[in-house]
Each structure stands twice: as C-alpha cells, then as structure tokens.
C-alpha atoms as a PDB file:
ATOM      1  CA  UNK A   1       4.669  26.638  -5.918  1.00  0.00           C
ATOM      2  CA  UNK A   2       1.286  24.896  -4.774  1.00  0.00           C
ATOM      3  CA  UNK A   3       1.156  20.922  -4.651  1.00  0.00           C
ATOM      4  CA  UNK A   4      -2.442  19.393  -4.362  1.00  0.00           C
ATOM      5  CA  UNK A   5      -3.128  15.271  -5.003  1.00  0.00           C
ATOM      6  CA  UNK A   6      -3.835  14.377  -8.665  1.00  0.00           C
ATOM      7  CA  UNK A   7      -5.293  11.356  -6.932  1.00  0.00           C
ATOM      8  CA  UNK A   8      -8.016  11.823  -4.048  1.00  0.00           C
ATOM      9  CA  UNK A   9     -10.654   9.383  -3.494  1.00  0.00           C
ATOM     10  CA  UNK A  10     -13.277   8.592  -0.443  1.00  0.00           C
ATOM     11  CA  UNK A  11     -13.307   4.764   0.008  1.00  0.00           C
ATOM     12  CA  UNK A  12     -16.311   2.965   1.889  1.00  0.00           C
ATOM     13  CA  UNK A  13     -14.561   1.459   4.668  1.00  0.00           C
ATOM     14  CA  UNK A  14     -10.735   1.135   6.097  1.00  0.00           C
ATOM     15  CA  UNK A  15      -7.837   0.368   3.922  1.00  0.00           C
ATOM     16  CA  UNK A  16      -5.813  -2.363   5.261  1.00  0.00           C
ATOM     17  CA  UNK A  17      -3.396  -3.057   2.923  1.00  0.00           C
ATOM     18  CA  UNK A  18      -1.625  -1.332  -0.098  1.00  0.00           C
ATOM     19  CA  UNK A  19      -0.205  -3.199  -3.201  1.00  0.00           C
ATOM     20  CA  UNK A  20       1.867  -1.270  -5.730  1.00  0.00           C
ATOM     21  CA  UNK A  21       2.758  -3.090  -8.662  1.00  0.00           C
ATOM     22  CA  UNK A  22       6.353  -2.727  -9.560  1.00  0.00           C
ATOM     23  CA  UNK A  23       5.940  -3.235 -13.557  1.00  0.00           C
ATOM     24  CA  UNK A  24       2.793  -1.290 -14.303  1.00  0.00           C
ATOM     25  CA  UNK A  25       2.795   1.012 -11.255  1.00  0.00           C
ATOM     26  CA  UNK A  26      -1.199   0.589 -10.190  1.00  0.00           C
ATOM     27  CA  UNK A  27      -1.665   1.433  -7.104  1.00  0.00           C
ATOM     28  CA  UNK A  28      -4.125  -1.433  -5.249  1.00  0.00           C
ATOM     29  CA  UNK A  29      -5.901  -0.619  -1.770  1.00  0.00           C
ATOM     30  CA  UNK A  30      -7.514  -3.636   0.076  1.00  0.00           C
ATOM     31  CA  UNK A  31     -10.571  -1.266   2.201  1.00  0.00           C
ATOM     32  CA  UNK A  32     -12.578  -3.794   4.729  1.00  0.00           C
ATOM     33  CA  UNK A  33     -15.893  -2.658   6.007  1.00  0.00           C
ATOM     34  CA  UNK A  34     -16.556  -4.282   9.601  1.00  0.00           C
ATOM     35  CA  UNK A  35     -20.032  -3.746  10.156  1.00  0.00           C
ATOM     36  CA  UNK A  36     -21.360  -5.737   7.323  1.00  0.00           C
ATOM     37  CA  UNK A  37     -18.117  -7.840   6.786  1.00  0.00           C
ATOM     38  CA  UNK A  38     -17.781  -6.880   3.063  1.00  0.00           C
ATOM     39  CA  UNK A  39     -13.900  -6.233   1.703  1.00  0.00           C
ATOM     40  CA  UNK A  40     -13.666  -4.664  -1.857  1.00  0.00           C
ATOM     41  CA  UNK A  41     -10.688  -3.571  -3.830  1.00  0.00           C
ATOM     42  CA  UNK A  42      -9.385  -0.453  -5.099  1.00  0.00           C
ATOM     43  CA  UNK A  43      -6.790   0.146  -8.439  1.00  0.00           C
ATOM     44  CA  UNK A  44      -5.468   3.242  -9.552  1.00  0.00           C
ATOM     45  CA  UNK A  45      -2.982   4.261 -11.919  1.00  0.00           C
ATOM     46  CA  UNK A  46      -0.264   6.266 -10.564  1.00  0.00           C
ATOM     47  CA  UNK A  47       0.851   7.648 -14.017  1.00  0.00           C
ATOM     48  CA  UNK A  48      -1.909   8.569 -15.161  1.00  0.00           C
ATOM     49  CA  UNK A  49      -3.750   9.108 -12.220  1.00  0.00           C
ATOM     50  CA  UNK A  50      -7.008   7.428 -13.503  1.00  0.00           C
ATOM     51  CA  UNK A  51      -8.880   5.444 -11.001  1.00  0.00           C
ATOM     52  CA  UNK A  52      -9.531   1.707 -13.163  1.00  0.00           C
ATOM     53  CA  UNK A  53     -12.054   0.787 -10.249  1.00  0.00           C
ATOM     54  CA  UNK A  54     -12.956   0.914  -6.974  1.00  0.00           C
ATOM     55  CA  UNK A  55     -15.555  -1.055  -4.310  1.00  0.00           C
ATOM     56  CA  UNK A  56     -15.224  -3.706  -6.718  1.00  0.00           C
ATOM     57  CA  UNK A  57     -16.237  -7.300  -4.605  1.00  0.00           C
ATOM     58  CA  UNK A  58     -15.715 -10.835  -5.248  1.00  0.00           C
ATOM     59  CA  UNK A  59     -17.616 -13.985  -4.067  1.00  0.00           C
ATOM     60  CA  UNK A  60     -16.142 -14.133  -1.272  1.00  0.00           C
ATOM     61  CA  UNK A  61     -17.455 -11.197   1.311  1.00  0.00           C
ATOM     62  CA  UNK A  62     -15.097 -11.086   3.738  1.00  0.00           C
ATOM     63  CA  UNK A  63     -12.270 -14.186   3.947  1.00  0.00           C
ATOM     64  CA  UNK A  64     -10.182 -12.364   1.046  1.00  0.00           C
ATOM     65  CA  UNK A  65      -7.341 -10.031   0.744  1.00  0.00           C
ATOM     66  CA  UNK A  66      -4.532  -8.530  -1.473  1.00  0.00           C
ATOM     67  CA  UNK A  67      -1.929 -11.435  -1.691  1.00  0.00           C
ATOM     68  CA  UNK A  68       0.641  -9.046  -4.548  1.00  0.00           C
ATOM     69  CA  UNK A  69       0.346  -7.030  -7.562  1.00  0.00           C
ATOM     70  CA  UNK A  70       2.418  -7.894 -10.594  1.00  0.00           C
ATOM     71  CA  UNK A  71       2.186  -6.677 -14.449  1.00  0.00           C
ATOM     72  CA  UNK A  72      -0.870  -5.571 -14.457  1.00  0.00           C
ATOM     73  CA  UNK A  73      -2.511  -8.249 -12.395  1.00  0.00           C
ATOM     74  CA  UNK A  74      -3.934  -8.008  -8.745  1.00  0.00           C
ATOM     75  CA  UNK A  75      -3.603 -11.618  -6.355  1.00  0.00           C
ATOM     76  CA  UNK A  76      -6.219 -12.166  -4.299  1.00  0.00           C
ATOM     77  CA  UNK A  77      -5.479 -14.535  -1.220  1.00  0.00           C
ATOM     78  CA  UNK A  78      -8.025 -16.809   0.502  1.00  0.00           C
ATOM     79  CA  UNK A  79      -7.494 -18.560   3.676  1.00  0.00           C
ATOM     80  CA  UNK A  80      -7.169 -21.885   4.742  1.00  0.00           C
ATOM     81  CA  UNK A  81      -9.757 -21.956   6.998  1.00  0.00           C
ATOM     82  CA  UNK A  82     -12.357 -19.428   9.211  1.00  0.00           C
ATOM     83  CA  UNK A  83     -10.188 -18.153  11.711  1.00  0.00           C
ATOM     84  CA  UNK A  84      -7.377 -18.932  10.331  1.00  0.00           C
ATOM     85  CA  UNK A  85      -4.518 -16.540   9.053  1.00  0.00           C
ATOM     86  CA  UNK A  86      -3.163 -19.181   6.461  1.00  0.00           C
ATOM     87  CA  UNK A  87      -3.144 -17.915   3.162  1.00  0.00           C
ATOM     88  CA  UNK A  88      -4.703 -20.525   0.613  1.00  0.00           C
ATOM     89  CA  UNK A  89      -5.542 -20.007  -2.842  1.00  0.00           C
ATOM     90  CA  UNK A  90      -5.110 -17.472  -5.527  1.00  0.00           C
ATOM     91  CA  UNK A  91      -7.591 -15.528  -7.483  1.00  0.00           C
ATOM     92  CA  UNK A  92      -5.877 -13.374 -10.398  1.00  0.00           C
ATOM     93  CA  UNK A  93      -7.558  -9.954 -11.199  1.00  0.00           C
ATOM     94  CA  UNK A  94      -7.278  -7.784 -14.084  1.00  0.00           C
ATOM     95  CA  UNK A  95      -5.514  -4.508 -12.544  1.00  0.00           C
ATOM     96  CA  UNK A  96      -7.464  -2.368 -15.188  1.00  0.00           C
ATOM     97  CA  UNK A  97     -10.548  -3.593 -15.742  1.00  0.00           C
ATOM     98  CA  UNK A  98     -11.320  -6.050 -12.274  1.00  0.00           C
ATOM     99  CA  UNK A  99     -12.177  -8.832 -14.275  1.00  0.00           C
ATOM    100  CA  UNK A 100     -11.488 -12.304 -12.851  1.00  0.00           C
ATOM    101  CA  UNK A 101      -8.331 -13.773 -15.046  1.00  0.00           C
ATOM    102  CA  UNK A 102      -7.852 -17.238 -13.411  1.00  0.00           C
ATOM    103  CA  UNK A 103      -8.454 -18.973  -9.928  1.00  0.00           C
ATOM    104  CA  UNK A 104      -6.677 -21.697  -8.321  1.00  0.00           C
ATOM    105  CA  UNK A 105      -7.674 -22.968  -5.000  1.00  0.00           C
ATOM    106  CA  UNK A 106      -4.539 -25.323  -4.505  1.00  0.00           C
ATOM    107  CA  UNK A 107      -1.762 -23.144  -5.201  1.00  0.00           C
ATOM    108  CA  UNK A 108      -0.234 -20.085  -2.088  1.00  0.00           C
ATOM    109  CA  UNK A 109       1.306 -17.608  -2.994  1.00  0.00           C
ATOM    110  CA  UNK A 110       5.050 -17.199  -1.769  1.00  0.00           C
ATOM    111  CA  UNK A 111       6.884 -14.287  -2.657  1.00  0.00           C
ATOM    112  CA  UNK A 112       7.309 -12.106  -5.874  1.00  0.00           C
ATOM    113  CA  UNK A 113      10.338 -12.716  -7.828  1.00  0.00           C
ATOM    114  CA  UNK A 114      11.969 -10.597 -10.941  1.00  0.00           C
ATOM    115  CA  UNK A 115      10.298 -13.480 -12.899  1.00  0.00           C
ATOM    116  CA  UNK A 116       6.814 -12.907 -11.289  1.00  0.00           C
ATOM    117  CA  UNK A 117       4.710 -14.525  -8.599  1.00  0.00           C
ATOM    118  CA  UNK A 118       6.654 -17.685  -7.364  1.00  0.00           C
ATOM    119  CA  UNK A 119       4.263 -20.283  -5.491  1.00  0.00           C
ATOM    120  CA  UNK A 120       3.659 -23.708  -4.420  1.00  0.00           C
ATOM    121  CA  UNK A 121       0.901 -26.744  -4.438  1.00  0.00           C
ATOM    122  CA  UNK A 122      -0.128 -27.071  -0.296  1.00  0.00           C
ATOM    123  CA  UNK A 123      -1.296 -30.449  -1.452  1.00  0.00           C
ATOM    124  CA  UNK A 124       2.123 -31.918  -1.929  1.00  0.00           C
ATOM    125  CA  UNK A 125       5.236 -31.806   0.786  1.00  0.00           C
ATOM    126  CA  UNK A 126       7.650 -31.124   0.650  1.00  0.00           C
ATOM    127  CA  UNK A 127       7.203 -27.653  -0.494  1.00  0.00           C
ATOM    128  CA  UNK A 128       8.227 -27.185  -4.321  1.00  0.00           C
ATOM    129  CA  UNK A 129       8.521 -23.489  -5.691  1.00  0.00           C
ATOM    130  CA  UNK A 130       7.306 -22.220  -9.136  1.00  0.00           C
ATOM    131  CA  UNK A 131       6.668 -19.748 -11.154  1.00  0.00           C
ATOM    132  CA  UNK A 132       3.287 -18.915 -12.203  1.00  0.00           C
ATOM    133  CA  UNK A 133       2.348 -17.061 -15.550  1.00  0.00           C
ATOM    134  CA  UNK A 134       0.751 -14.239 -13.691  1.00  0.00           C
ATOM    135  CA  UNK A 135      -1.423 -13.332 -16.449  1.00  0.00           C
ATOM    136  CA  UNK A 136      -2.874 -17.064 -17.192  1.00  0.00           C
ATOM    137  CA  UNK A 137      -2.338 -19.031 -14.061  1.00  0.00           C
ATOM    138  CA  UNK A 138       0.028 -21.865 -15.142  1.00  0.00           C
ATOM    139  CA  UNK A 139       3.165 -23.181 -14.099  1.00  0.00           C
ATOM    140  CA  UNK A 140       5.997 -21.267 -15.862  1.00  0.00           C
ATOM    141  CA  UNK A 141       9.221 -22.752 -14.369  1.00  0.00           C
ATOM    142  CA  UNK A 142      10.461 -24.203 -11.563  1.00  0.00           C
ATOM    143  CA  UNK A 143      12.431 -21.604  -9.011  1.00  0.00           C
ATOM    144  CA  UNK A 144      15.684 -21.120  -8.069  1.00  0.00           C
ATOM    145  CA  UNK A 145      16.217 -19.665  -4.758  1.00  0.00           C
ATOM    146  CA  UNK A 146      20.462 -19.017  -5.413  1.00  0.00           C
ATOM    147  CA  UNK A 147      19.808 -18.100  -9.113  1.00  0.00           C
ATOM    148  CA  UNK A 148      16.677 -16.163  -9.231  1.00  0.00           C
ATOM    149  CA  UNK A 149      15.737 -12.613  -7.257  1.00  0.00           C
ATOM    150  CA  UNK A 150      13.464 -10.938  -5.440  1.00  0.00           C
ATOM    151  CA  UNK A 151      11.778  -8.086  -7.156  1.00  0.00           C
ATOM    152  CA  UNK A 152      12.521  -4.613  -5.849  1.00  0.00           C
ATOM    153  CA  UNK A 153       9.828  -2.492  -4.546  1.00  0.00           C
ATOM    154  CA  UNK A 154      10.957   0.788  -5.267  1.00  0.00           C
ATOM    155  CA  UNK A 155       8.854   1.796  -1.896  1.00  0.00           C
ATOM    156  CA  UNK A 156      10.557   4.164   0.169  1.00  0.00           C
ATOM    157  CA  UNK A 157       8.992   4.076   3.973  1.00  0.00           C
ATOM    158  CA  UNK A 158       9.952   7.334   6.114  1.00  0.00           C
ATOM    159  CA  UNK A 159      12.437   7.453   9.120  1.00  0.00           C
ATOM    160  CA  UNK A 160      11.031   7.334  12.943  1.00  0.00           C
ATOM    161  CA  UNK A 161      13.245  10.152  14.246  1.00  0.00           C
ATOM    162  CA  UNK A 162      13.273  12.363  17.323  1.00  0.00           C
ATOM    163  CA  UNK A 163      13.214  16.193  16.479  1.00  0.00           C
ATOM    164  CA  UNK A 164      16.323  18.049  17.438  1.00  0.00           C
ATOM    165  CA  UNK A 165      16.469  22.047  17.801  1.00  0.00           C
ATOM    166  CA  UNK A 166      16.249  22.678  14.193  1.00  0.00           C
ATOM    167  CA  UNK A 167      13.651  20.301  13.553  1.00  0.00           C
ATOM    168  CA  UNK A 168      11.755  22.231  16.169  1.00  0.00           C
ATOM    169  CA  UNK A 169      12.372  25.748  15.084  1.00  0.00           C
ATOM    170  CA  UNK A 170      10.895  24.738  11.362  1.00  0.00           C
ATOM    171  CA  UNK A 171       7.915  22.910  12.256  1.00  0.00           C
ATOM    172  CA  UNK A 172       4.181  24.711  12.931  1.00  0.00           C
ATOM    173  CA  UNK A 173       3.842  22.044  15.326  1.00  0.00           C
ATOM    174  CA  UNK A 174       5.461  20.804  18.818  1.00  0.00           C
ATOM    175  CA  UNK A 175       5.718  16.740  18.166  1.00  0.00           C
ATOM    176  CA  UNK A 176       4.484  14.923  20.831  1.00  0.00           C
ATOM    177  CA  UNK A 177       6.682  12.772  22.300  1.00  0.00           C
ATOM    178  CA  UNK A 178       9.995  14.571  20.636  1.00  0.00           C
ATOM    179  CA  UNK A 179       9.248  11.797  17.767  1.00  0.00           C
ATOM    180  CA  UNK A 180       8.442  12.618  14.144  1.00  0.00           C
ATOM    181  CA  UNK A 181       8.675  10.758  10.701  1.00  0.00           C
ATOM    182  CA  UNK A 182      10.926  12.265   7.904  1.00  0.00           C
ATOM    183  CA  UNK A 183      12.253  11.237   4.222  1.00  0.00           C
ATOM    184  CA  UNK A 184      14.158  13.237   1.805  1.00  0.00           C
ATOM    185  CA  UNK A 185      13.605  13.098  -1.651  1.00  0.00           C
ATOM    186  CA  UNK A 186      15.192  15.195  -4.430  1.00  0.00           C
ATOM    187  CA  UNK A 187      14.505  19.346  -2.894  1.00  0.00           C
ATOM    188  CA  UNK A 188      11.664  18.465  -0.688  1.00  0.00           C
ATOM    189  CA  UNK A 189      11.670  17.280   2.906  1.00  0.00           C
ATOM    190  CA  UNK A 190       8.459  15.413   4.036  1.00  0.00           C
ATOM    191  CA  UNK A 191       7.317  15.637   7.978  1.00  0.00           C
ATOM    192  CA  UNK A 192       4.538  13.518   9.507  1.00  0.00           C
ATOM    193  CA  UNK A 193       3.832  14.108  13.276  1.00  0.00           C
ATOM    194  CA  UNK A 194       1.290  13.800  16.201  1.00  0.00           C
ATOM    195  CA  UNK A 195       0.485  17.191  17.864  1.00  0.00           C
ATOM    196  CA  UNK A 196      -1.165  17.613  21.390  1.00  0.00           C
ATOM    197  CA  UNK A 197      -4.706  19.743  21.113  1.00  0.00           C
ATOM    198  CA  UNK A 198      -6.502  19.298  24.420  1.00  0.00           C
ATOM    199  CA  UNK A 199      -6.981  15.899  25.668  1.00  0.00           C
ATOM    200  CA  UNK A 200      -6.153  14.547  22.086  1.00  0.00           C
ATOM    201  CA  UNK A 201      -3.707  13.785  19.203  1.00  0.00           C
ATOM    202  CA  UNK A 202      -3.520  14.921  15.746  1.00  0.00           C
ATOM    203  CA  UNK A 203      -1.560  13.858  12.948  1.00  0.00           C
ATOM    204  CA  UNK A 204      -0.519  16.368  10.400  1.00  0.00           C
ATOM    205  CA  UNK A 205       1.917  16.310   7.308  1.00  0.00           C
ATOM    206  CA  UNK A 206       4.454  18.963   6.533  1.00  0.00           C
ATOM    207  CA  UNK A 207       5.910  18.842   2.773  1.00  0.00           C
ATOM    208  CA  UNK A 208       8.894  21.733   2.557  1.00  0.00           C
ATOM    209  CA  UNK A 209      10.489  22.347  -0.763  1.00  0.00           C
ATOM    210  CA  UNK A 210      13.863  24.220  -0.720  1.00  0.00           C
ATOM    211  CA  UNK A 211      13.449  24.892   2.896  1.00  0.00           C
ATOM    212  CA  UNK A 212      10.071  26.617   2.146  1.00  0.00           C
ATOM    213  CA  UNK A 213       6.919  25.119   3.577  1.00  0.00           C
ATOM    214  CA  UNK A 214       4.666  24.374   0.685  1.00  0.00           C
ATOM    215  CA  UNK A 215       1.821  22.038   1.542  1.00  0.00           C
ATOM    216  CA  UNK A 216      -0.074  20.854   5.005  1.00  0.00           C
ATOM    217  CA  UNK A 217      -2.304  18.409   5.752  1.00  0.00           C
ATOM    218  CA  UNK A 218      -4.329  16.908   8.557  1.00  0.00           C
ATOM    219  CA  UNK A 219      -4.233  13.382   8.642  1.00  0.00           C
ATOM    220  CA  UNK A 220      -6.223  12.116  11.902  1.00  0.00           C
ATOM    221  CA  UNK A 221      -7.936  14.091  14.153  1.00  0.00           C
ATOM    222  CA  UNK A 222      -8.933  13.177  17.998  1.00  0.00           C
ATOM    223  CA  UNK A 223      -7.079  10.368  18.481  1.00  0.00           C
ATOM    224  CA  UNK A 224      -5.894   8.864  21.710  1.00  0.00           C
ATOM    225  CA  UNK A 225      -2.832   7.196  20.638  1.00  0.00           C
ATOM    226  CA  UNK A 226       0.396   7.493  17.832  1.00  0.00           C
ATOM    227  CA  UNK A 227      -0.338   5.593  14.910  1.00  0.00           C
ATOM    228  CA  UNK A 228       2.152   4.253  12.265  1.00  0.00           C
ATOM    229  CA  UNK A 229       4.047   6.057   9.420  1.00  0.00           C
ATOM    230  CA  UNK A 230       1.781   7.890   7.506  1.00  0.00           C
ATOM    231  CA  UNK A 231       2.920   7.950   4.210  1.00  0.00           C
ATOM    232  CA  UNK A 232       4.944   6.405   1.501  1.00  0.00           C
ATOM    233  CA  UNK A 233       7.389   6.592  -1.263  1.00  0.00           C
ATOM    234  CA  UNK A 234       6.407   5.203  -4.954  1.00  0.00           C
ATOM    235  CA  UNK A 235       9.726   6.715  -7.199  1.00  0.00           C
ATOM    236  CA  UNK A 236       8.190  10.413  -7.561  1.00  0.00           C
ATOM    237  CA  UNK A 237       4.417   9.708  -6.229  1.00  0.00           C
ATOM    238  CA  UNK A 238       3.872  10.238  -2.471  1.00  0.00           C
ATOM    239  CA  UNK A 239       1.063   7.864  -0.824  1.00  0.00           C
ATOM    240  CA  UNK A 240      -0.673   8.837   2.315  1.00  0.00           C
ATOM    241  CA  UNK A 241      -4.284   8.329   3.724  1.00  0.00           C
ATOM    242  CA  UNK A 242      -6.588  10.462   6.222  1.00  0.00           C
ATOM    243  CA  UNK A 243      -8.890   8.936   8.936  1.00  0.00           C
ATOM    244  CA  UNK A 244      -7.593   5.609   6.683  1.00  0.00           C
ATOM    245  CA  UNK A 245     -10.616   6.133   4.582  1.00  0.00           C
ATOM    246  CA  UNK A 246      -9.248   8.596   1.785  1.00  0.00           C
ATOM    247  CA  UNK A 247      -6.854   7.954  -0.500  1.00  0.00           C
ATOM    248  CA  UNK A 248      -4.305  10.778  -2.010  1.00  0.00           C
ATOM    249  CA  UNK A 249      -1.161  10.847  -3.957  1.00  0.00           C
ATOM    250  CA  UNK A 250       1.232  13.875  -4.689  1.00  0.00           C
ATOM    251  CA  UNK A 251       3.391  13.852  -7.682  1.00  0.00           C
ATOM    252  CA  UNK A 252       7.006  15.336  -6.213  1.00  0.00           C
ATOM    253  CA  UNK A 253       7.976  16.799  -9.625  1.00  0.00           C
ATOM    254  CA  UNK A 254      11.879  18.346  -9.378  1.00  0.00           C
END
C-alpha cells in the first residue's frame, strides 16, 4: 500500500492559522507574508480535495485574520486598533467562491456554538451574546450559555510522548530529546519527531499501517530548535505542513 496527499499546495508566505469548518469540512489556511505585510487566505475542500481558492486578499493588507469557519462561510477578524491584539469586527467570506457575504465593524466574534457563530455589539456593556445568521450577518437569537453548546471540532491533535524501547527499535530515526508526537487512528500509527544531523534538527513524519512503515516525510530541515506538533486529525484526513509554507492532506482510508 502507497499513501501520497490528494491535497498538496505551495502557499506564498507562512501559514499561521488553520480553520476547519465542522459542517462543510473546508479546510481554511490564514498564510502572512512579512516582508511586504500582505495576509491572504486559503480554502480547500477536504472531500473533494478541490482547492476553491487560494492568495485571495481583502482590503485590509495586513490587520486581518481567520476569526472561525462555519457552513460554508469563512470569519475574518479585524482588530481594535494597530498594535493591538483585540479582535474587532467581522467580515463573512464565501468558503467556495471568496466572495465578500456581509461585514460588520461593531460586532466580535465569541465562540462557535452548535447554532453557529455566537457574538456580541463592543458598543454596548454589558456584554450581550447572540447568534448571528452566518450566511447573512443578522442577529438570529439571543444565546444561552446553560442551554446552548459548543460545537465539536472533530480535530484530533497528537500526543507529546517520550519514546520507550519499542518506540525506538521501530523508528528510522533516534528522537532527539527521547520526545516524539504520536496518534492512533483506526490500523495506522502516525510519528512526528526531530532528528539530530550535524549541528541541526530535522523534523520527519513516520505513518505505519499494520505495523508496516508505509509513508515518510521530511517536514523541516536545519533547524535550531523543536517546533510544535506537526500535524493534525480532521475524522479520516490527516493535516500537516513543511517549512510551514506547503500544505498536504492524506486521506487514512481503513
């Protein structure tokens, strides 16, 4: 058995945060170029595997980011001020096309809710929580923190573990540090670790099905310190970037 990503894709700059959208399952990257301040956004379909868009920018160059994705819908975020890391203001994006739904510059977004986005007015205080029609922008009921729920991610993040004997014996690598990250799902096992190669680190990931190694892959190269987990969980669809510039996704089919 060979596994390869369905989805691969080179993005301009850095990703610094991933959305996935619980109802429609698009995957949304938030990729930040530093050198001429520019953020764009990224969608892509994790069924299907089709890209909708990518570098796609909005007015706003650089004081913007990925607030939540729900339905079909990306949130944009602004901020309160330059410099400041309040969140103000919502801009609503269509998660297939990119088109601009609806924008409201008074409303901050909270949390997402089995009932969609749930937000409040910054103008008025004390704080009141609604619901907002994701797809239109208006006010769609008031929420109810002991009656309504939090939606459920279905984003599985690996385990920081230290490699015992076995661990050891299986991998290609030595771990540096005696520290790996692991997660089961179904028949396959997947590894991420940092190996030692001169005066540097890489970062490679192991996937092992039935105890059989059946696809590698080298993350970072040359770097001088551990970086965070490298990959995630999306119900079958494993998410992981290299050099945080290029975007894959393996389907984990039984």
């Amino acid at each position: 058995m060979e596994l390869k990503p369905y989805i691969k894709l080179q993005l301009d700059g850095i990703v610094w945060r991933m959305e996935i959208d619980p109802v429609s399952s698009t995957l949304c990257l938030e990729v930040r170029r530093e050198q001429d301040k520019q953020v764009s956004f990224t969608a892509a379909d994790l069924i299907s595997g089709k890209i909708n868009f990518t570098g796609l920018t909005v007015d706003e160059r650089w004081l913007t980011g990925i607030e939540s994705a729900y339905d079909g819908v990306l949130l944009l975020h602004g901020y309160a001020s330059e410099g400041s890391p309040t969140h103000k203001g919502l801009t609503a994006l269509d998660g297939t096309t990119g088109e601009i739904l609806w924008q409201d510059y008074n409303r901050t977004f909270d949390h997402l809710s089995t009932r969609g986005p749930v937000c409040y007015d910054t103008r008025f205080q004390p704080r009141k929580l609604s619901f907002v029609d994701i797809k239109t922008g208006t006010i769609s009921g008031t929420y109810d923190g002991v009656l309504d729920q939090d939606i459920e991610s279905r984003i599985i993040v690996p385990d920081m573990v230290t490699a015992n004997e076995t661990e050891h014996t299986m991998l290609p690598q030595q771990p540096f540090a005696n520290i790996l990250h692991k997660l089961y799902h179904n028949s396959y096992r997947i590894v991420s670790l940092h190996a030692q190669k001169t005066d540097a680190l890489h970062q490679l990931l192991y996937i092992y099905k039935d105890g059989n190694l059946v696809f590698t892959d080298l993350l970072n190269s040359d770097i001088q310190k551990l970086q965070p987990e490298a990959f995630v969980l999306h119900d079958q669809h494993l998410i992981y970037l290299k050099n945080r510039m290029e975007l894959n996704v393996i389907k984990l089919e039984y």
